[in-house]
N, C-alpha and C. Protein backbone atom coordinates (compact mmCIF):
# COMPACT_ATOMS: atom_id res chain seq x y z
N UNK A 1 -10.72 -15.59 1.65
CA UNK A 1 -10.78 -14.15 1.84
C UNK A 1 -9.53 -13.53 1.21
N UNK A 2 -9.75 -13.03 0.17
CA UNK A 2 -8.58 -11.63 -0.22
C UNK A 2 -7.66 -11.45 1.22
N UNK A 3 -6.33 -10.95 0.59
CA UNK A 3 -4.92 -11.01 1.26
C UNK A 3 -5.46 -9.31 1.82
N UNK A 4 -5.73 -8.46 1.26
CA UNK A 4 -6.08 -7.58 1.10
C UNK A 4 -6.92 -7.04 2.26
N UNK A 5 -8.23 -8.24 2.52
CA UNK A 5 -9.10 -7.80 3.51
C UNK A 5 -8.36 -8.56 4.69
N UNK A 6 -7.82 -8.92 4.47
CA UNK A 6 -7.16 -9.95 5.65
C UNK A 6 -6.15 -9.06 6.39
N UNK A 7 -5.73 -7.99 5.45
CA UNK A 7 -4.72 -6.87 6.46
C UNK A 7 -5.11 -6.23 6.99
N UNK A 8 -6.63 -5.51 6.50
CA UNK A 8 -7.71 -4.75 7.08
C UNK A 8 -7.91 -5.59 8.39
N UNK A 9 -8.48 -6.41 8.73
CA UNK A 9 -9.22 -7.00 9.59
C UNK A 9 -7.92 -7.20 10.59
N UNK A 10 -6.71 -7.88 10.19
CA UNK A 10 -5.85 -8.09 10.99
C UNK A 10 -4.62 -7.01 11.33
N UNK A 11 -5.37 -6.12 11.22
CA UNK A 11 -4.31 -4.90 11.27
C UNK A 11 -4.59 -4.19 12.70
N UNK A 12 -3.17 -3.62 12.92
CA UNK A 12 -3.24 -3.33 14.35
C UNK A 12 -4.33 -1.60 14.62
N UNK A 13 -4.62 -2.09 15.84
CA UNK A 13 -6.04 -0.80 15.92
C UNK A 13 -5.18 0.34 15.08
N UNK A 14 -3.97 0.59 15.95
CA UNK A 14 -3.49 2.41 15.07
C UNK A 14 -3.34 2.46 13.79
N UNK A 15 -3.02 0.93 12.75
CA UNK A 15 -2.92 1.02 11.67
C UNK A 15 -4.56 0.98 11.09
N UNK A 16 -5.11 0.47 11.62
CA UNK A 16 -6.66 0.52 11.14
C UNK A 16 -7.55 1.92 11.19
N UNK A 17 -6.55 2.72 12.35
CA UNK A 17 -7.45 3.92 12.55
C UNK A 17 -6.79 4.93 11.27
N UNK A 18 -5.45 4.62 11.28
CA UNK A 18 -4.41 5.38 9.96
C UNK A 18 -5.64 5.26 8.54
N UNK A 19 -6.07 3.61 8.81
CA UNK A 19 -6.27 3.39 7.00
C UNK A 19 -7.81 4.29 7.18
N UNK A 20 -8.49 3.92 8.08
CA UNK A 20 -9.74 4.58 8.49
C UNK A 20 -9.69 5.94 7.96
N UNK A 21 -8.68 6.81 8.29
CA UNK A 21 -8.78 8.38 8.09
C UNK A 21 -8.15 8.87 6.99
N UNK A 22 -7.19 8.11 5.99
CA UNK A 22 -6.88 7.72 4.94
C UNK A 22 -8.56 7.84 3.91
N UNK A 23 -8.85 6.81 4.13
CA UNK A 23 -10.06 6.12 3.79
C UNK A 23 -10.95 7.29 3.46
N UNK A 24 -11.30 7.70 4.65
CA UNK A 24 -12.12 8.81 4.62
C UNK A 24 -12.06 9.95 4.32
N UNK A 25 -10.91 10.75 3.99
CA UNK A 25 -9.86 11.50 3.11
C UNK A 25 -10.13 11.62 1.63
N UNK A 26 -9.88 10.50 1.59
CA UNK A 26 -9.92 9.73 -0.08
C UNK A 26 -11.06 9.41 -0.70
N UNK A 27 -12.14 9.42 0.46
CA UNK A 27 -13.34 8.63 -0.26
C UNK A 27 -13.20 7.42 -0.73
N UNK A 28 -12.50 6.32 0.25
CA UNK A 28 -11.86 5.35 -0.41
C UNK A 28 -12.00 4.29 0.38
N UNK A 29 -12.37 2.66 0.24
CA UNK A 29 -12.29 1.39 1.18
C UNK A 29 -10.83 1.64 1.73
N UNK A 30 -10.94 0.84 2.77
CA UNK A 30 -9.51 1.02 3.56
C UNK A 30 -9.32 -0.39 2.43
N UNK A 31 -9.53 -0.78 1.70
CA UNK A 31 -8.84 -2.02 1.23
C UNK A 31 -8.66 -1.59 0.27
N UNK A 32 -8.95 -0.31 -0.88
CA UNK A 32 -8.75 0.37 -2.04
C UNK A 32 -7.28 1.24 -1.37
N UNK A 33 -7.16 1.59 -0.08
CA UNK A 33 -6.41 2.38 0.32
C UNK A 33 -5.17 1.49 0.67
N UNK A 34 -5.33 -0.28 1.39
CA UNK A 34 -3.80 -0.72 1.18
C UNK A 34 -3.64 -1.07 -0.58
N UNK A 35 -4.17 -1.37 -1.19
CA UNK A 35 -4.35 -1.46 -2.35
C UNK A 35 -3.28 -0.35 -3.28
N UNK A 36 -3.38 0.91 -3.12
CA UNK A 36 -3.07 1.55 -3.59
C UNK A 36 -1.07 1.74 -2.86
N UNK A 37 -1.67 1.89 -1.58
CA UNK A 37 -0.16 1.79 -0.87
C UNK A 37 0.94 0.70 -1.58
N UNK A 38 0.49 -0.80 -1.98
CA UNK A 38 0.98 -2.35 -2.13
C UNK A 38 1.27 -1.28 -3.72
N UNK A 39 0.74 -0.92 -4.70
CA UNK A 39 0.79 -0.47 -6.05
C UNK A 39 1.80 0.44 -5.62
N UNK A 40 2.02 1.62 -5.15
CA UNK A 40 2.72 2.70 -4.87
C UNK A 40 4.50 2.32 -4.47
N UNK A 41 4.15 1.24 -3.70
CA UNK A 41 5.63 0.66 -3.21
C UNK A 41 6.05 -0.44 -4.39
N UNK A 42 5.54 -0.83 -5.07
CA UNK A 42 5.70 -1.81 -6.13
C UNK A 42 6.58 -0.87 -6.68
N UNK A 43 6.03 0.19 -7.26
CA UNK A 43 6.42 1.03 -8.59
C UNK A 43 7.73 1.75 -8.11
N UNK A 44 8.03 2.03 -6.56
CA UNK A 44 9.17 2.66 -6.47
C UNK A 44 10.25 1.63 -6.63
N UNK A 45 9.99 0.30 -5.97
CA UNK A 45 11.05 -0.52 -5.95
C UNK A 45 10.99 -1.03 -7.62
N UNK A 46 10.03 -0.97 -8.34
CA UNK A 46 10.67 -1.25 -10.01
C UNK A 46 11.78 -0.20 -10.15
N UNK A 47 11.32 1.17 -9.99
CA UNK A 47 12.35 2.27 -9.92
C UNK A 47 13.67 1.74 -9.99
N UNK A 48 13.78 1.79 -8.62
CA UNK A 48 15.13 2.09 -7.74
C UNK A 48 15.63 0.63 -8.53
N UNK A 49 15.02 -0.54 -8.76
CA UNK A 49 15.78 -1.80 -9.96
C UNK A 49 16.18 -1.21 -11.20
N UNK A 50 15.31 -0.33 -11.68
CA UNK A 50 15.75 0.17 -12.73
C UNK A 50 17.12 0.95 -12.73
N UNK A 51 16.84 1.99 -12.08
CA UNK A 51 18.32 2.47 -11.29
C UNK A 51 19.58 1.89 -10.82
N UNK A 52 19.32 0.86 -10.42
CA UNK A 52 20.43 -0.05 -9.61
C UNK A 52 21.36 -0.25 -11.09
N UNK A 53 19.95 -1.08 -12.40
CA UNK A 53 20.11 -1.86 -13.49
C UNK A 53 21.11 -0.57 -14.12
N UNK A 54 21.00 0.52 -14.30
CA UNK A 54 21.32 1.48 -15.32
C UNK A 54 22.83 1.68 -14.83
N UNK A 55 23.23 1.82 -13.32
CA UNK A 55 24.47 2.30 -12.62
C UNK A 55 25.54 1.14 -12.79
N UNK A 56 24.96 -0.06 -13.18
CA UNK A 56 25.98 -1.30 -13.57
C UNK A 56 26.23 -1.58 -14.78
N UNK A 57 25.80 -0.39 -15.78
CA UNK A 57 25.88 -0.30 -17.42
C UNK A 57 26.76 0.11 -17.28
């Protein structure tokens, strides 16, 4: 089983009801919706590396 559906399923009720209304918001699987969250936090922390990388030039 995908890591993915495995957070869905094992996720705590309030976080399931969060992705639920998320979900439904978006028109979106709650697994398209951690999906997007896991992408979203990726890209800030490349950021803020990039940043870190540039301030030690």
């Amino acid at each position: 089983m995908p890591i993915t559906e495995r957070i869905v399923i094992d996720a705590d009720p309030s976080i399931k009801k969060m992705l639920f209304e998320i979900s439904e918001e978006y028109g979106e699987t709650m697994k398209a919706v951690v999906c997007s969250l896991i992408e979203s936090k990726y890209k800030e922390l490349q950021l803020r590396k990039v940043g870190e990388f540039k301030k030690l030039r």
